[in-house]
Protein backbone atom coordinates (compact mmCIF):
# COMPACT_ATOMS: atom_id res chain seq x y z
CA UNK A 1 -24.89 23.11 -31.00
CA UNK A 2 -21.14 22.66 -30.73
CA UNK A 3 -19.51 23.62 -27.23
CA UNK A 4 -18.05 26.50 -26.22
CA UNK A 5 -14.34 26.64 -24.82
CA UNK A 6 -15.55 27.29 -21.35
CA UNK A 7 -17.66 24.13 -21.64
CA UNK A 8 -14.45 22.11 -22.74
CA UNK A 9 -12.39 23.45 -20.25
CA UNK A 10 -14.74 22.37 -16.95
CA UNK A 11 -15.15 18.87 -18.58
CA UNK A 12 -11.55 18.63 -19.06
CA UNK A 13 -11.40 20.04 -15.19
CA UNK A 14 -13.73 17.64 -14.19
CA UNK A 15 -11.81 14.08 -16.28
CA UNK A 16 -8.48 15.74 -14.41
CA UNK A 17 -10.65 15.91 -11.04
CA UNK A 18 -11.75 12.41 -11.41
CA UNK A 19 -8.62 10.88 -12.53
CA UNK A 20 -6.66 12.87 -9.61
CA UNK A 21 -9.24 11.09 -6.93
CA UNK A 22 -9.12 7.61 -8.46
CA UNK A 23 -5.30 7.75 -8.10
CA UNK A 24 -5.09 9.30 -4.78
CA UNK A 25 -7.82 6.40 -3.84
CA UNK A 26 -5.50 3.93 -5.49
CA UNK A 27 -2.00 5.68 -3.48
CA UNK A 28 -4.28 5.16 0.04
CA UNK A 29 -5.04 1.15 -0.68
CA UNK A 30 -1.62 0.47 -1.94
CA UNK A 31 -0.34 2.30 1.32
CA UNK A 32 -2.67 0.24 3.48
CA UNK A 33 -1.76 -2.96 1.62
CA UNK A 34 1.98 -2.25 2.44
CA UNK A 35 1.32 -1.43 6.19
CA UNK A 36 -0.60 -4.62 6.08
CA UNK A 37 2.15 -6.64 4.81
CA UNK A 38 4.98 -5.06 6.88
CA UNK A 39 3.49 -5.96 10.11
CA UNK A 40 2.78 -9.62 8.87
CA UNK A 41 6.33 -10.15 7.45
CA UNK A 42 7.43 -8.24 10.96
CA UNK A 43 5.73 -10.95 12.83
CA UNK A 44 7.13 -13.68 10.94
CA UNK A 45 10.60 -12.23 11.36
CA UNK A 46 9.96 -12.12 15.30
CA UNK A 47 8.61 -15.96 15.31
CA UNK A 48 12.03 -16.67 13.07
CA UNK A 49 14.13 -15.17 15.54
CA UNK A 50 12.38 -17.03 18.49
CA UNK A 51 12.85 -20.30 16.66
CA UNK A 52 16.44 -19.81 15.67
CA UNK A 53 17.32 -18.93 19.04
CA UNK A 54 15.04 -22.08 20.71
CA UNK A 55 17.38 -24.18 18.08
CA UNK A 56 20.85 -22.60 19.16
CA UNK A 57 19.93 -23.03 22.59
CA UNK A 58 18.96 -26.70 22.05
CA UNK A 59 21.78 -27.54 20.13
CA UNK A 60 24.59 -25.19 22.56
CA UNK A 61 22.94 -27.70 25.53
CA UNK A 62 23.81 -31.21 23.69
């Protein structure tokens, strides 16, 4: 028996409905990922900055 419009519809609803969640699933771990990798780049940053400046103050007391 072929399907009737109605039937269609809701399983073209429900493909939009999963494809919607996958990509809002994806959007969250990408966002985590990012946070992630901001605070690890931030901390690197911080132990730069506390090297540089153990450096100039070595080299300013020569």
């Amino acid at each position: 028996m072929a399907e009737s419009p109605s039937d269609r519809i809701e399983q073209a609803l429900a493909r939009i409905e999963a494809a919607a969640a996958a990509r809002a699933y994806a959007t969250a771990r990408l966002a985590t990922r990012h946070a992630k990798l901001r605070a690890r780049i931030g901390d690197a940053v911080t132990s730069l900055d506390a090297l540089i400046a153990r450096e100039s103050a070595s080299v300013e007391a020569d």
